[in-house]
C-alpha atoms as a PDB file:
ATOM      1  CA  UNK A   1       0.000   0.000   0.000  1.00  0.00           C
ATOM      2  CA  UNK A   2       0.972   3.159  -0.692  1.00  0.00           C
ATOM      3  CA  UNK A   3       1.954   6.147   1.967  1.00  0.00           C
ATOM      4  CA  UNK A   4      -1.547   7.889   2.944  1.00  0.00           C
ATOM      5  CA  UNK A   5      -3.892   5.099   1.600  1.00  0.00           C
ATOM      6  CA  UNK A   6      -5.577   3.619   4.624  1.00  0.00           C
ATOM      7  CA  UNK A   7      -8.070   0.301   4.191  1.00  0.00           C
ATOM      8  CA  UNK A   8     -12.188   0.711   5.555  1.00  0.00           C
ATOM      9  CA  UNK A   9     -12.632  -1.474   7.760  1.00  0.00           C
ATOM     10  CA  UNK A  10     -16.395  -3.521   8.478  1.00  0.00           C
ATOM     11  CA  UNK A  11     -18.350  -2.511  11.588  1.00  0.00           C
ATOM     12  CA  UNK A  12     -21.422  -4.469  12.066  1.00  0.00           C
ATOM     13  CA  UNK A  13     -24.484  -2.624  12.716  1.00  0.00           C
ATOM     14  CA  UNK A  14     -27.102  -5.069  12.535  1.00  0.00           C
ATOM     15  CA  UNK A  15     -27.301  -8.080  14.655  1.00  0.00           C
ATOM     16  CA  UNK A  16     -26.128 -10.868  13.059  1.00  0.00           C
ATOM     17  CA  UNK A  17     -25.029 -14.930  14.029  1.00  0.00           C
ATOM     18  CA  UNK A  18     -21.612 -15.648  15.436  1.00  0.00           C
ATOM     19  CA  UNK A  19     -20.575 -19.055  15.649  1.00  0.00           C
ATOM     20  CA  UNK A  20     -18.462 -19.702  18.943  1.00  0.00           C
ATOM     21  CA  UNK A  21     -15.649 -22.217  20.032  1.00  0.00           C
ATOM     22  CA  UNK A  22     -12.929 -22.371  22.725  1.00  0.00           C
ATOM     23  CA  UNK A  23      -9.475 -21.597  22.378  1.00  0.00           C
ATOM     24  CA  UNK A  24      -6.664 -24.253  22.838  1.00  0.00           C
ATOM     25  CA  UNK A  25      -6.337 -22.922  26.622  1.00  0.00           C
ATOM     26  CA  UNK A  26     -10.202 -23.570  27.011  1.00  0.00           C
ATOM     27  CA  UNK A  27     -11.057 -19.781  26.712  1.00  0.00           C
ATOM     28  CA  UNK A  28     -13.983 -18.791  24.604  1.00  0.00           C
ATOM     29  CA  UNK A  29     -14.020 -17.812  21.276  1.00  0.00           C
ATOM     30  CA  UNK A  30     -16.217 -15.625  19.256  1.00  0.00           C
ATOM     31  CA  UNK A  31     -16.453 -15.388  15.625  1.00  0.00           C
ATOM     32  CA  UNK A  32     -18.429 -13.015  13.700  1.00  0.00           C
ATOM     33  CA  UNK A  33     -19.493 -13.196   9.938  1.00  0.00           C
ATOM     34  CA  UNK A  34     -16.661 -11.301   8.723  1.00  0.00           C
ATOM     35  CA  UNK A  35     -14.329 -13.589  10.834  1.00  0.00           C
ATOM     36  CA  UNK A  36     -13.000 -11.417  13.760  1.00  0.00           C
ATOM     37  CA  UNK A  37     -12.476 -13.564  16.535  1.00  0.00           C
ATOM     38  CA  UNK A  38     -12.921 -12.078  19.841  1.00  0.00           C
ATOM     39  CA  UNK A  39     -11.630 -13.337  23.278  1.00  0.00           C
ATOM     40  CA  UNK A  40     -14.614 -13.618  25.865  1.00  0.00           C
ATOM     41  CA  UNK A  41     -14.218 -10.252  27.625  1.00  0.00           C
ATOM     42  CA  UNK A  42     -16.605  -9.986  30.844  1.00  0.00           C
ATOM     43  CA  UNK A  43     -20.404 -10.629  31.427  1.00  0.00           C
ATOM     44  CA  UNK A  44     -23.283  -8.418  32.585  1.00  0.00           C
ATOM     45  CA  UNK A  45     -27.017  -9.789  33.118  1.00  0.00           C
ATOM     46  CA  UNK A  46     -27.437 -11.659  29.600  1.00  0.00           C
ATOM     47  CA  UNK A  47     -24.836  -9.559  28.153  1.00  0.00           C
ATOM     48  CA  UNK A  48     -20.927 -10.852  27.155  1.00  0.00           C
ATOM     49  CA  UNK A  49     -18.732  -8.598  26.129  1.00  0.00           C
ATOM     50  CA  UNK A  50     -15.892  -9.985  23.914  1.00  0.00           C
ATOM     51  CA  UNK A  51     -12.303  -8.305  22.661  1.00  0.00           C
ATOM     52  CA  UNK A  52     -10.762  -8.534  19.518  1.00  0.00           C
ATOM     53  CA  UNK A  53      -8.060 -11.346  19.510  1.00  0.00           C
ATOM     54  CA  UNK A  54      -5.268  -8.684  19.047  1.00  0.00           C
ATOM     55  CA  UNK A  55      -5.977  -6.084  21.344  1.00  0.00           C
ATOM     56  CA  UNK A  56      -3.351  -7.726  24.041  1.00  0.00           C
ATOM     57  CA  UNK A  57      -0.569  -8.918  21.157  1.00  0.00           C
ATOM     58  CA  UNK A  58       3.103  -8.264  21.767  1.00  0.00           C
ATOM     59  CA  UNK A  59       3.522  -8.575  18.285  1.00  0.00           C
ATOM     60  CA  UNK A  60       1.019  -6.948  16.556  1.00  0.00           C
ATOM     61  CA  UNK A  61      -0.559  -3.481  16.725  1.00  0.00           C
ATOM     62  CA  UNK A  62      -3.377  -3.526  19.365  1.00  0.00           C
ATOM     63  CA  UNK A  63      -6.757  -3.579  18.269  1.00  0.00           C
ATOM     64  CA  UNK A  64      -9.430  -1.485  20.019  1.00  0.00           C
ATOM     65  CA  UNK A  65     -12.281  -4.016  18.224  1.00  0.00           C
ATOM     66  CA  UNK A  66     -15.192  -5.263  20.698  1.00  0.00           C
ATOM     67  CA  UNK A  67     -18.223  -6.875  20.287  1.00  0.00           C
ATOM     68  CA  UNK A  68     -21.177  -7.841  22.115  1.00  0.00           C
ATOM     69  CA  UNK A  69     -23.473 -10.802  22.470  1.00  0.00           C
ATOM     70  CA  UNK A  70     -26.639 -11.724  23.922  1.00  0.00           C
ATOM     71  CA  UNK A  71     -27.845 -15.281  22.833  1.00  0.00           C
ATOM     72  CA  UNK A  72     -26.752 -16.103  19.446  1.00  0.00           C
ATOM     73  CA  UNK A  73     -27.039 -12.227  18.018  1.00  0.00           C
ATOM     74  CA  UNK A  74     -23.695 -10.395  17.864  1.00  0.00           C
ATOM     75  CA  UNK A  75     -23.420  -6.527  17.589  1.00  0.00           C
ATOM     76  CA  UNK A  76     -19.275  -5.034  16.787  1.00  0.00           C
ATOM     77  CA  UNK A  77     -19.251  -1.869  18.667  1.00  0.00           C
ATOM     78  CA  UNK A  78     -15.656  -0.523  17.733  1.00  0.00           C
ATOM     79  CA  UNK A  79     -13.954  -1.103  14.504  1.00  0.00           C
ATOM     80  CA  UNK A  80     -10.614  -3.366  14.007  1.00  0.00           C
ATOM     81  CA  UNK A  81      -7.292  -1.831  12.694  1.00  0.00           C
ATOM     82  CA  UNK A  82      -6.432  -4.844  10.739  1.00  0.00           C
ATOM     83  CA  UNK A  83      -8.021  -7.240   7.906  1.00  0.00           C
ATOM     84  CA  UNK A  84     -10.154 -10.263   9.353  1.00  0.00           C
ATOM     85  CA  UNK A  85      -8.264 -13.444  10.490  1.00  0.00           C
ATOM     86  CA  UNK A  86      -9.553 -15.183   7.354  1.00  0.00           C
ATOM     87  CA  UNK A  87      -8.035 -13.097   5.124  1.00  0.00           C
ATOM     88  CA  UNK A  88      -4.931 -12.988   6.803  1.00  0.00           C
ATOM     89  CA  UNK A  89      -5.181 -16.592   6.252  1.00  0.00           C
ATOM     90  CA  UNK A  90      -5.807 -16.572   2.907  1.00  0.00           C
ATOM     91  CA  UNK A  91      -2.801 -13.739   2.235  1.00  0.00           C
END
């Protein structure tokens, strides 16, 4: 990329379905469609709160992403700094 472009990235409006799993350590997982995955963050009433996988990395950038959950309907409430861990994947 050139010096001054900068890359949109998604922030979900609408509720939509996350799919959910646990992490190697047992931790939960969130996954929403555009395939963020979020670390379970902290509960209130029906409410969990999850953080983007990168906002505690060493290594990369951190990422002020969140998102929140109650049932299967997930809502992002901040926008990630960096492209979705499927693409990143894919790259």
């Amino acid at each position: 990329m050139a010096e001054g472009d900068h890359i949109v990235y998604p922030v979900i409006k609408q509720p939509e379905v996350s799919t959910f799993g646990t992490t190697s350590r047992g931790g939960k997982v969130l996954r929403d469609s555009n395939h963020y995955e979020h670390n379970f963050n902290r509960m209130s009433g029906d409410n969990k709160f999850w953080i983007c996988i990168n906002s505690r990395s060493k290594i990369k950038p951190f990422c002020p992403g969140r998102a929140t959950n109650c049932g299967e309907m997930t809502i992002s409430t901040r926008p990630h700094n960096h492209l979705s861990d499927l693409t990143s994947i894919k790259v």
